[in-house]
N, C-alpha and C. Protein backbone atom coordinates (compact mmCIF):
# COMPACT_ATOMS: atom_id res chain seq x y z
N UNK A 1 14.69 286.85 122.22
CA UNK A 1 14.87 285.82 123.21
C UNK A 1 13.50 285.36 123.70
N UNK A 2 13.24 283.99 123.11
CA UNK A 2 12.00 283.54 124.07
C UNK A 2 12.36 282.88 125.51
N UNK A 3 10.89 283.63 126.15
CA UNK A 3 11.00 282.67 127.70
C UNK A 3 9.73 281.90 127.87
N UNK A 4 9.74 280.80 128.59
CA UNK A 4 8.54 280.39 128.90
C UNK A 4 6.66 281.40 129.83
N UNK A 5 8.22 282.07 129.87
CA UNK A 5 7.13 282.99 130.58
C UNK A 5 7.03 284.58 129.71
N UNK A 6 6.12 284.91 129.49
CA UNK A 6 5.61 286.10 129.27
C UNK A 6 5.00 287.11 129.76
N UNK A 7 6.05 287.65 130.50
CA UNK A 7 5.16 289.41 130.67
C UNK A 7 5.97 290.57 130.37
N UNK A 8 5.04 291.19 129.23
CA UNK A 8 5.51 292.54 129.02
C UNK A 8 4.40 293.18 129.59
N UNK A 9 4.20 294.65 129.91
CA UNK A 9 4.11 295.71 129.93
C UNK A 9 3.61 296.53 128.66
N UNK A 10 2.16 296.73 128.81
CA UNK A 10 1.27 297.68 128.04
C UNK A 10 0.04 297.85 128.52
N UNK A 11 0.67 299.25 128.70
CA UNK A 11 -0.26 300.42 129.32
C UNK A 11 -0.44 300.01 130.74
N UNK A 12 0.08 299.34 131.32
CA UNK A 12 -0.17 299.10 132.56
C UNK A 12 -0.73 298.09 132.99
N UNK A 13 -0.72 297.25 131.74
CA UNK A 13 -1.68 295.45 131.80
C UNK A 13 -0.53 295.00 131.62
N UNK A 14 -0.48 293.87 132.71
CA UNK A 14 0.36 292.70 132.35
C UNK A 14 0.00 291.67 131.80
N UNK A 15 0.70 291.18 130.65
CA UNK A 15 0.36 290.06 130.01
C UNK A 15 1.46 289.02 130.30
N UNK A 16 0.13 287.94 130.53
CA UNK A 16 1.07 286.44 130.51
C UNK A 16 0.04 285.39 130.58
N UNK A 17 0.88 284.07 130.22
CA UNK A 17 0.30 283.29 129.94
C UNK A 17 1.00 282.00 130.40
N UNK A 18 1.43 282.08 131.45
CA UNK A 18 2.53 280.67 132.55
C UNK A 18 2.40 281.02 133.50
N UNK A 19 1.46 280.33 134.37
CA UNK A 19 1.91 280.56 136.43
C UNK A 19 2.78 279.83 136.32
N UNK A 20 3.89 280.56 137.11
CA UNK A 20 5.15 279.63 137.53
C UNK A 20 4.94 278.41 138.67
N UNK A 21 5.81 277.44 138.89
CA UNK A 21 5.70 276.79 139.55
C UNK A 21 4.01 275.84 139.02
N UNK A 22 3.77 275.59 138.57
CA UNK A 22 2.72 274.55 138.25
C UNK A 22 2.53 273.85 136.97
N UNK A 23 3.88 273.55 136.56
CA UNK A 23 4.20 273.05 136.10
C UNK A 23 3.68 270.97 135.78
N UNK A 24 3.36 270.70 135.00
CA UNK A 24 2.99 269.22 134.96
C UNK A 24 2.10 268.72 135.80
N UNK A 25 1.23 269.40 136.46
CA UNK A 25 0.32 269.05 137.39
C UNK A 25 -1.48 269.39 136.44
N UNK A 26 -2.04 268.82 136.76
CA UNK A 26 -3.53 268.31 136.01
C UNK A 26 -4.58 268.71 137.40
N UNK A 27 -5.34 269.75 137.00
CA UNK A 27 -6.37 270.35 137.81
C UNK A 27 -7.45 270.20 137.84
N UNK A 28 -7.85 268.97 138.84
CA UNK A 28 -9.47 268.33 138.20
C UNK A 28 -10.40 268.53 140.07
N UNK A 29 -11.35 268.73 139.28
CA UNK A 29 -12.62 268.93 140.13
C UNK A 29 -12.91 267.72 140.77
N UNK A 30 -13.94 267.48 142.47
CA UNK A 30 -13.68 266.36 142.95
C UNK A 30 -14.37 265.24 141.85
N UNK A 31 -15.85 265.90 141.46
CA UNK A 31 -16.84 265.43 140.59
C UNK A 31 -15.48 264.60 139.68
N UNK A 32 -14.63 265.33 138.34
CA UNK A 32 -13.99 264.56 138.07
C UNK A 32 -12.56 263.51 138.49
N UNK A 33 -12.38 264.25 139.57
CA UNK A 33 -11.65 262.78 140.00
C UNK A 33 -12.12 261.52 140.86
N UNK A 34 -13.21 261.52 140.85
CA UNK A 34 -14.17 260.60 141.37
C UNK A 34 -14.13 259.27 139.81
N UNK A 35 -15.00 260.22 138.55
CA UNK A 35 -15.24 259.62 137.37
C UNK A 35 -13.66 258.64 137.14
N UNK A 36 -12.63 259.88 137.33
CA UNK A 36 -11.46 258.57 136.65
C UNK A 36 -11.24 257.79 137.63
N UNK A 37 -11.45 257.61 139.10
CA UNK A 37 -11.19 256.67 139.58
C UNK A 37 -12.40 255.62 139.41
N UNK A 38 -13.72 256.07 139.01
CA UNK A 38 -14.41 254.83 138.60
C UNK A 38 -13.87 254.76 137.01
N UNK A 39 -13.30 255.44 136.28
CA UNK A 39 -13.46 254.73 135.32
C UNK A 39 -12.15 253.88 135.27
N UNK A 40 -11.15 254.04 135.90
CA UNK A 40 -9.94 253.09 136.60
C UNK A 40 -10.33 251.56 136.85
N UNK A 41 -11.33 251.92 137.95
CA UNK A 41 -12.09 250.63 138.87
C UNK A 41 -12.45 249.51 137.50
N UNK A 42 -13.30 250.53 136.55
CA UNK A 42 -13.84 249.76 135.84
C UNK A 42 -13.02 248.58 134.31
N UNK A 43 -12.00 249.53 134.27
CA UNK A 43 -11.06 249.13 133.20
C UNK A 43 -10.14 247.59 134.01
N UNK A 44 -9.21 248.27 134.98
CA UNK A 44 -8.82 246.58 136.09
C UNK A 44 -9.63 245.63 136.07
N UNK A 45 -10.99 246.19 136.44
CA UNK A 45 -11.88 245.03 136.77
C UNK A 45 -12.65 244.27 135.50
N UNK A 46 -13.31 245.00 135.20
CA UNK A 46 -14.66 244.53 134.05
C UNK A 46 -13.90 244.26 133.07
N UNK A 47 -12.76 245.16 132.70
CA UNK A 47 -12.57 245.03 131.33
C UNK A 47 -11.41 243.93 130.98
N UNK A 48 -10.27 244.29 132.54
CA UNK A 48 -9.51 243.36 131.98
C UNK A 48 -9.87 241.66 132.23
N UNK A 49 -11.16 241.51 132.49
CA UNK A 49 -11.83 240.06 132.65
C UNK A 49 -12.23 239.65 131.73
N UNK A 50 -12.96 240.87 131.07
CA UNK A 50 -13.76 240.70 129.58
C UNK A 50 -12.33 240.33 128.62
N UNK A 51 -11.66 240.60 128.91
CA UNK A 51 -11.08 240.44 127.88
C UNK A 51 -10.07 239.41 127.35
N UNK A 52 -9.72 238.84 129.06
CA UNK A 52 -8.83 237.77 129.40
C UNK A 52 -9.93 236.97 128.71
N UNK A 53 -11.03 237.06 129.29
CA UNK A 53 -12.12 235.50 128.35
C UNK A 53 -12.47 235.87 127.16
N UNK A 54 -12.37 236.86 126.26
CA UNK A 54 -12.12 236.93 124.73
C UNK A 54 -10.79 236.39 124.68
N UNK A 55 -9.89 236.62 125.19
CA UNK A 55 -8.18 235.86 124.39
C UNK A 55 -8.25 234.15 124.83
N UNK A 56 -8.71 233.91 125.84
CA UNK A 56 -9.26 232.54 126.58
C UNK A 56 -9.68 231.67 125.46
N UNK A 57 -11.23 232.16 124.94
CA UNK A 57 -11.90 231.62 124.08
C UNK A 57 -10.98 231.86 122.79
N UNK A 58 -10.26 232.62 122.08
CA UNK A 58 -9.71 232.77 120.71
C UNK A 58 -8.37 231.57 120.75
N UNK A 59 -8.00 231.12 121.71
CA UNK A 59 -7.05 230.39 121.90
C UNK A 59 -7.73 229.18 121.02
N UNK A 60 -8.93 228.76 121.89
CA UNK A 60 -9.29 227.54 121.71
C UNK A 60 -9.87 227.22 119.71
N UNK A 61 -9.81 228.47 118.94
CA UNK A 61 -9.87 228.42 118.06
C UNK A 61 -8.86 227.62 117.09
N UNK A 62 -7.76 227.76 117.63
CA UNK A 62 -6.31 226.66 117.04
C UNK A 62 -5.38 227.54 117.08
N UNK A 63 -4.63 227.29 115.71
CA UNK A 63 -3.60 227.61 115.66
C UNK A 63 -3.55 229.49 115.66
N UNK A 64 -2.68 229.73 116.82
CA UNK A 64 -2.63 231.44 116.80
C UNK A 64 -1.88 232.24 115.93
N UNK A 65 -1.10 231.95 115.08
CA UNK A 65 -0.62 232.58 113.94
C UNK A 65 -1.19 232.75 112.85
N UNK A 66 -2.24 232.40 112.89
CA UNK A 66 -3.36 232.46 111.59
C UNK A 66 -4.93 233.10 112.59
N UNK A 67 -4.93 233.59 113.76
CA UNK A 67 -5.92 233.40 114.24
C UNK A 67 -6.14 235.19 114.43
N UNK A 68 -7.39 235.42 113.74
CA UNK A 68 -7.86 236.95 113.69
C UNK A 68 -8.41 236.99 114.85
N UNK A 69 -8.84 236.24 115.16
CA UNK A 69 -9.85 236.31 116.58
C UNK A 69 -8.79 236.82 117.45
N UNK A 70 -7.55 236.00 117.72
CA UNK A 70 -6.89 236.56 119.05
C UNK A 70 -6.10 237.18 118.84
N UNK A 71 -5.69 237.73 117.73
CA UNK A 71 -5.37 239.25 117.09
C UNK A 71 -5.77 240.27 117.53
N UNK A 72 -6.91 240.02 117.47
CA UNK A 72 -7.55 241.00 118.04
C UNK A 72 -8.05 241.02 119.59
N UNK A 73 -8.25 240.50 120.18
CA UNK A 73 -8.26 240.42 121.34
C UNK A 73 -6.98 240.70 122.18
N UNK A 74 -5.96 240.91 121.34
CA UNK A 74 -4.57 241.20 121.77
C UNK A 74 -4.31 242.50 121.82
N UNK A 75 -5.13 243.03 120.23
CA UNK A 75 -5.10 244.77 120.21
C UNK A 75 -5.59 245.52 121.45
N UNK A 76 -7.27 244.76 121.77
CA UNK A 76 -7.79 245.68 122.34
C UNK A 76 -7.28 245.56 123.95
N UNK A 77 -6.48 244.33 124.27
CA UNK A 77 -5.60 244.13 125.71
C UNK A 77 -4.83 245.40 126.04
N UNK A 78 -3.96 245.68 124.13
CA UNK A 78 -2.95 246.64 124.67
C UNK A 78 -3.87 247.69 124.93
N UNK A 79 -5.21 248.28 124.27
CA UNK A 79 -5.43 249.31 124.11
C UNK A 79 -6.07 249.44 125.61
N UNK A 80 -6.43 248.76 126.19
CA UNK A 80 -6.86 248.77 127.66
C UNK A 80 -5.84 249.18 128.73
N UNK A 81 -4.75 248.27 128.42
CA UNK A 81 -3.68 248.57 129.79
C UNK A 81 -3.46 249.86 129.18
N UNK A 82 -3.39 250.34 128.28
CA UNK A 82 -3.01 251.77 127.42
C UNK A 82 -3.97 253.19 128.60
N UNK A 83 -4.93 252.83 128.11
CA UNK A 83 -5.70 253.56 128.73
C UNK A 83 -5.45 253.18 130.66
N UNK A 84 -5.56 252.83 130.61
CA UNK A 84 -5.38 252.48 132.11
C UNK A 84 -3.96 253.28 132.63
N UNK A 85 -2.37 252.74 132.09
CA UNK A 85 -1.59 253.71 132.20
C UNK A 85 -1.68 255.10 131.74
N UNK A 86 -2.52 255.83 131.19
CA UNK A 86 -2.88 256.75 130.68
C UNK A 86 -3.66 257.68 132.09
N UNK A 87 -4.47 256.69 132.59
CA UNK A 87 -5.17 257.41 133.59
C UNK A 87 -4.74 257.28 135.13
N UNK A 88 -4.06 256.42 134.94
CA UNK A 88 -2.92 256.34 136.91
C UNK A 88 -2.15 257.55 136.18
N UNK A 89 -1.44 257.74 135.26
CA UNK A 89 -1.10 258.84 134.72
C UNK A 89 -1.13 260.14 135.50
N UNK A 90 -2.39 260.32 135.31
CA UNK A 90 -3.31 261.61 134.96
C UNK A 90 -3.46 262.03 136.59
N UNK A 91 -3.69 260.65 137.01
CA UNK A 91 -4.09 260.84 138.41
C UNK A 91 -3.23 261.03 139.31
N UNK A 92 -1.75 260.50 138.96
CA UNK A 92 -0.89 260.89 139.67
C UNK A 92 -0.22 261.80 139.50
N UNK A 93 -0.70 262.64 138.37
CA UNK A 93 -0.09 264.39 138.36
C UNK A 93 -1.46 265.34 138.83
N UNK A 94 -2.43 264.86 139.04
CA UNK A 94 -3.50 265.71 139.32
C UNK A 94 -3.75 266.50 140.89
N UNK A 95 -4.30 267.23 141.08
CA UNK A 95 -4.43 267.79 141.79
C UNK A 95 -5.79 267.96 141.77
N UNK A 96 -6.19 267.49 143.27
CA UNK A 96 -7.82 268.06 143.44
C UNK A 96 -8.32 269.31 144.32
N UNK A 97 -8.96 269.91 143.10
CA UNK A 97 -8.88 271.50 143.82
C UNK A 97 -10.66 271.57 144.29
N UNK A 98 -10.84 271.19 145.64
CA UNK A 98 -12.08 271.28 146.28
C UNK A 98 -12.66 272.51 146.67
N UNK A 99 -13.77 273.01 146.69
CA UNK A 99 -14.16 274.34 146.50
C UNK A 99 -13.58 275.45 147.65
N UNK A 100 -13.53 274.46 148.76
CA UNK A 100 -13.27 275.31 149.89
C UNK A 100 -11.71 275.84 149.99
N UNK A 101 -10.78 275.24 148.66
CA UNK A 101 -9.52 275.41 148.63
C UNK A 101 -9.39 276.31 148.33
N UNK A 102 -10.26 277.42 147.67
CA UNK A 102 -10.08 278.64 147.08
C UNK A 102 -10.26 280.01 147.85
N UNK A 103 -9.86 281.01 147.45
CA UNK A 103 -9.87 282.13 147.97
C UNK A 103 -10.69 282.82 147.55
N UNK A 104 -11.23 284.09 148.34
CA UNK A 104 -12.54 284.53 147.69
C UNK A 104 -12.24 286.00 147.27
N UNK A 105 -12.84 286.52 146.61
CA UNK A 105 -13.20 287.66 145.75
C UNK A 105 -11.76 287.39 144.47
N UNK A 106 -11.36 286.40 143.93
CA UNK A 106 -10.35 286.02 143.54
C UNK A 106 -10.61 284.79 142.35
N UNK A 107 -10.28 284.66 141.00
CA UNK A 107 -10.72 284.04 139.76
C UNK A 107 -9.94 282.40 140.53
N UNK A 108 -10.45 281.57 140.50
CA UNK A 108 -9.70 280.37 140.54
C UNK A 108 -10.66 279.31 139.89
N UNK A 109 -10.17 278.07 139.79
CA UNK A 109 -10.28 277.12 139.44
C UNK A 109 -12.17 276.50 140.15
N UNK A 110 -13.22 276.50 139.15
CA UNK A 110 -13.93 276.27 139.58
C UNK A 110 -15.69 277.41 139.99
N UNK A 111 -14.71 278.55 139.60
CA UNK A 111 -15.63 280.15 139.63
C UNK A 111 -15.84 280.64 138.02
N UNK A 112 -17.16 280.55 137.86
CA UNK A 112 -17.65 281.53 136.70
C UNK A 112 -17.15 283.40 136.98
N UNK A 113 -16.82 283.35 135.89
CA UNK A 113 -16.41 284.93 135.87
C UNK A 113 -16.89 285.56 134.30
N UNK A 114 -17.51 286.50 134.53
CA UNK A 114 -18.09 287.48 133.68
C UNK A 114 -16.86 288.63 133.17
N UNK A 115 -16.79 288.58 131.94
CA UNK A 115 -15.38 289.52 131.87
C UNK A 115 -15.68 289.96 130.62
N UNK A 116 -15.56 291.86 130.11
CA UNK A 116 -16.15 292.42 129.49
C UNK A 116 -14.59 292.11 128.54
N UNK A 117 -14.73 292.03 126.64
CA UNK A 117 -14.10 292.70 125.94
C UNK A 117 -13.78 293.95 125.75
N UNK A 118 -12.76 294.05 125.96
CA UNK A 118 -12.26 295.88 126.21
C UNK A 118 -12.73 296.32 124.61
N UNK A 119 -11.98 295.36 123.77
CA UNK A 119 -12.39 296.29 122.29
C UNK A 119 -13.34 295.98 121.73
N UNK A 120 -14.28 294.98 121.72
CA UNK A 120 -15.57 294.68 121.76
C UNK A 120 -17.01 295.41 122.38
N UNK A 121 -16.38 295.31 123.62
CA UNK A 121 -17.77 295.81 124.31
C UNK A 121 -18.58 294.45 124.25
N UNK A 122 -18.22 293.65 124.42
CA UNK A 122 -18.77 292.45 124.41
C UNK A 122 -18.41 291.63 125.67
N UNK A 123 -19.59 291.30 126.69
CA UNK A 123 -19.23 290.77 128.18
C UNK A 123 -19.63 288.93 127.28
N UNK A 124 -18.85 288.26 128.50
CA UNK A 124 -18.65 286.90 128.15
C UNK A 124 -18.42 286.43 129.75
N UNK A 125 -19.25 284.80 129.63
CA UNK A 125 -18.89 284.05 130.91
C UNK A 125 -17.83 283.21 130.52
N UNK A 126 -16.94 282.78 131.73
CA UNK A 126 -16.11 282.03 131.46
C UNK A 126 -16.46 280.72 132.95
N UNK A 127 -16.58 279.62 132.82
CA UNK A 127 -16.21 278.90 134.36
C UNK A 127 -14.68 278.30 133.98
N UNK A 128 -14.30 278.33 135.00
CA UNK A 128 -12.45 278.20 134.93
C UNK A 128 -12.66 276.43 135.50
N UNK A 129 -12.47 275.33 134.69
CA UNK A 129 -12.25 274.04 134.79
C UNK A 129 -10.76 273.29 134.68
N UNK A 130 -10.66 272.49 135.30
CA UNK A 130 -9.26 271.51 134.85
C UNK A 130 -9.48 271.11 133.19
N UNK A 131 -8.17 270.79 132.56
CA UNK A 131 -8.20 269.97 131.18
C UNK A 131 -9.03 269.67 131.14
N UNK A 132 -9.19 268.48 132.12
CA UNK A 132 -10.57 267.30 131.36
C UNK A 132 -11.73 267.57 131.31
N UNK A 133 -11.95 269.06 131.40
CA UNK A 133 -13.67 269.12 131.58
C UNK A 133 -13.46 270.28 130.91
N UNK A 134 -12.46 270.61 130.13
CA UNK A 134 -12.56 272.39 129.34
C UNK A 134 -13.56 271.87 128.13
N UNK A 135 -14.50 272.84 127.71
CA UNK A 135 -15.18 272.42 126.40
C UNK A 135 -15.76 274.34 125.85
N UNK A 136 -14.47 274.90 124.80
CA UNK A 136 -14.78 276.42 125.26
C UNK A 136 -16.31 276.62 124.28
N UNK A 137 -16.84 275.76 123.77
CA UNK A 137 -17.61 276.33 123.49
C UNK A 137 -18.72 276.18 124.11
N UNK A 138 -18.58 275.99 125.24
CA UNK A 138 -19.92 275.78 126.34
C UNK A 138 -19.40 277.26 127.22
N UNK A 139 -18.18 278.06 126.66
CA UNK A 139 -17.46 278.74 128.00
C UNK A 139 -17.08 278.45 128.86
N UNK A 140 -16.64 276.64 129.15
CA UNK A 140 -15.47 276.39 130.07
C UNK A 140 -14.41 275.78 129.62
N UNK A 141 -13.54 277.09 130.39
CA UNK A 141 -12.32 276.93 129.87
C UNK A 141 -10.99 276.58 130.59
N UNK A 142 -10.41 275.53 130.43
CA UNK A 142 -9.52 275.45 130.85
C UNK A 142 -8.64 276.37 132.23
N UNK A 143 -8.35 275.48 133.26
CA UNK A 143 -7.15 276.52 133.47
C UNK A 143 -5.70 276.82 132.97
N UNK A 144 -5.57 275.76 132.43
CA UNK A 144 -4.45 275.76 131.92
C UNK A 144 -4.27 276.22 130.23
N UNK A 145 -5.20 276.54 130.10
CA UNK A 145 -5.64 277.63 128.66
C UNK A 145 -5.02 279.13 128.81
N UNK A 146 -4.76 280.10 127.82
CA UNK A 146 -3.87 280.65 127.69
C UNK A 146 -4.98 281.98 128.50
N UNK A 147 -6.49 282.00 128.07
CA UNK A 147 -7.03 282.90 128.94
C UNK A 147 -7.30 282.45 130.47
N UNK A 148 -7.18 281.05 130.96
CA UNK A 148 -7.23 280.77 132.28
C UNK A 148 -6.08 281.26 133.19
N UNK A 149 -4.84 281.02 132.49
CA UNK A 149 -3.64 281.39 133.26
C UNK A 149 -3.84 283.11 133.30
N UNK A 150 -4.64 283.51 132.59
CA UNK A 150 -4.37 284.89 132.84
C UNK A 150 -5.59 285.55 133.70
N UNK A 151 -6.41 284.40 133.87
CA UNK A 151 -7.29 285.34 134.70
C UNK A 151 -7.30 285.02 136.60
N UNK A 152 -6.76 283.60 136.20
CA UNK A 152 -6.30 283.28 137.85
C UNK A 152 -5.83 283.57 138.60
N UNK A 153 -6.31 284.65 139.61
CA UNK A 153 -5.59 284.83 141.10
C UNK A 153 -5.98 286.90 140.82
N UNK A 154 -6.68 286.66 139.28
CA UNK A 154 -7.08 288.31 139.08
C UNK A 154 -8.74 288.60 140.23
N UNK A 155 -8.67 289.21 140.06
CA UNK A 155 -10.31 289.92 141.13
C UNK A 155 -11.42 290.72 140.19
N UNK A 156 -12.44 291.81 140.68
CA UNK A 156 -13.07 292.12 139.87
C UNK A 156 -12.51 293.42 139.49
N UNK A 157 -12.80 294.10 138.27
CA UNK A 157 -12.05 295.21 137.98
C UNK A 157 -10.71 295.20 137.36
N UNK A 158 -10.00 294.21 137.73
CA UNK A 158 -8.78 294.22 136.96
C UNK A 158 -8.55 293.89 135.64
N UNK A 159 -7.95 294.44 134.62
CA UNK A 159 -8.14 293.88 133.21
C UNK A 159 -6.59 293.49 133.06
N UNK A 160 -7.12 292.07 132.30
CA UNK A 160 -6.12 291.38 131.66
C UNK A 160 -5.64 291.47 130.43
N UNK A 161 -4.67 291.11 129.62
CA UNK A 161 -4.47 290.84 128.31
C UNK A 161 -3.45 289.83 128.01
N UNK A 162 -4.33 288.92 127.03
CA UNK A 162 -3.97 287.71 126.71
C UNK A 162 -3.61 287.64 125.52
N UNK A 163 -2.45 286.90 125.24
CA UNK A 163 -2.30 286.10 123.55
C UNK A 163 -2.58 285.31 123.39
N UNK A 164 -3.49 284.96 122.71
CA UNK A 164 -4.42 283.87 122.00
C UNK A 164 -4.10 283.82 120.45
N UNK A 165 -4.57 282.14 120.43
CA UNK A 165 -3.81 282.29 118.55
C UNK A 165 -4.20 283.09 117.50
N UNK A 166 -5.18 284.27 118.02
CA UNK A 166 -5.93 284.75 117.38
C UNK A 166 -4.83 286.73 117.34
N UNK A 167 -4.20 286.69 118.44
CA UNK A 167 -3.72 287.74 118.48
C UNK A 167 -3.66 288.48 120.12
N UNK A 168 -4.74 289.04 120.05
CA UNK A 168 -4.03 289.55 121.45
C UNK A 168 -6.00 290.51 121.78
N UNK A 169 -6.35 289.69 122.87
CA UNK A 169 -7.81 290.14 123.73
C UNK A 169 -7.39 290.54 125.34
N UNK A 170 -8.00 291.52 125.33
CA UNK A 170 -7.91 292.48 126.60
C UNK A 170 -9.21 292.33 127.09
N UNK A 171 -9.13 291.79 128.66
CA UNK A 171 -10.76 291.78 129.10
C UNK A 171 -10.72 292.40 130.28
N UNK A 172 -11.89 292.75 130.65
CA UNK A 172 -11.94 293.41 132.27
C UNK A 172 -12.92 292.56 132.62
N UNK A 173 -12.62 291.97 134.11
CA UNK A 173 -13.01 291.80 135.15
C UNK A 173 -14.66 292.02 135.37
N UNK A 174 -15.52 291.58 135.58
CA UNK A 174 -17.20 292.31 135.94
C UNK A 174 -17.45 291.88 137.19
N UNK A 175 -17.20 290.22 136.77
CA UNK A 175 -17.72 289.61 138.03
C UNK A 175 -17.11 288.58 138.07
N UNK A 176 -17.12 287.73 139.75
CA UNK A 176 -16.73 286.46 139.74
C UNK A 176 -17.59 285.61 140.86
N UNK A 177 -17.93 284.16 140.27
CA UNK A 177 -19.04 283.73 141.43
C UNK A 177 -18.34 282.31 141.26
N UNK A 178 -19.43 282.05 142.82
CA UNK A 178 -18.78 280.47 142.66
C UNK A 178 -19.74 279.38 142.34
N UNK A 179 -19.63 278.86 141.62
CA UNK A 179 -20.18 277.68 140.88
C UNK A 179 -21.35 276.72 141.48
């Protein structure tokens, strides 16, 4: 029987990989919800002007059933309002998690955390970011990544274990700071 949620029991680590209740919501830093609302500003404004006077001018070319010009100027219309509904989107499932929203001695959204491989012996930083700014090979990772959900709301000392597509990593806790 699958559930959306996962926790079994081994050795006394709980594994999982779903906070309940947070469901469809997008976890962005103020820094990035600043960017999509300029890059919002900029798409309404700049772009959909630029572009009304590219279809403007392709008109005056003639006949529009033969006309590549405003063919295309038609594509890149949709691909604009596209993006644009894409990012009221984003913004209206997002959540802005400001630093002071967090709790302390506690992994959240926005805190580098140092966390040793149990079977490695190999320590690793992680900073815990929203989607839009995860990039793991810089070591930020997602919260909504399968090792973010598992390290959020953990402290120092506590070890986790995660399924990753790789199989299954057990980390402990070292440290956690804030950004």
């Amino acid at each position: 029987m699958m559930h959306d949620e996962e926790e079994l029991s081994d050795e006394g680590i709980e594994i999982t990989n779903v906070r309940e209740d947070e469901e469809e919501k997008l976890y962005i830093s103020p820094s990035q919800h600043k960017k999509m609302l300029e890059e919002l500003d900029r798409l309404k404004t700049k772009e959909r002007l630029r572009i009304a006077e590219r279809i403007k001018e392709a008109k005056g070319f003639g006949d529009l059933s033969e006309n590549a010009e405003y063919e295309e100027a038609k594509k890149e219309q949709a691909f604009i309002e596209g993006t644009i509904m894409d990012v009221e989107r984003q913004l209206e499932h997002s959540v802005v998690v400001e630093p002071g929203d967090t709790g302390t001695g506690e992994v959240h959204m926005g805190c580098k955390v140092q966390v040793l491989d149990v079977e490695t012996a190999k320590t690793r930083w992680f900073t815990i970011v929203g989607n839009l700014e995860a990039d793991p090979m810089e070591g930020h990772i997602s919260i909504d990544s399968p090792v973010g959900k598992a390290l959020v709301g953990k402290r120092e000392k506590e070890t986790v274990a995660v399924r990753i597509p790789k199989g299954r990593v057990t980390y402990k806790i070292l440290s956690i700071e804030k950004v």
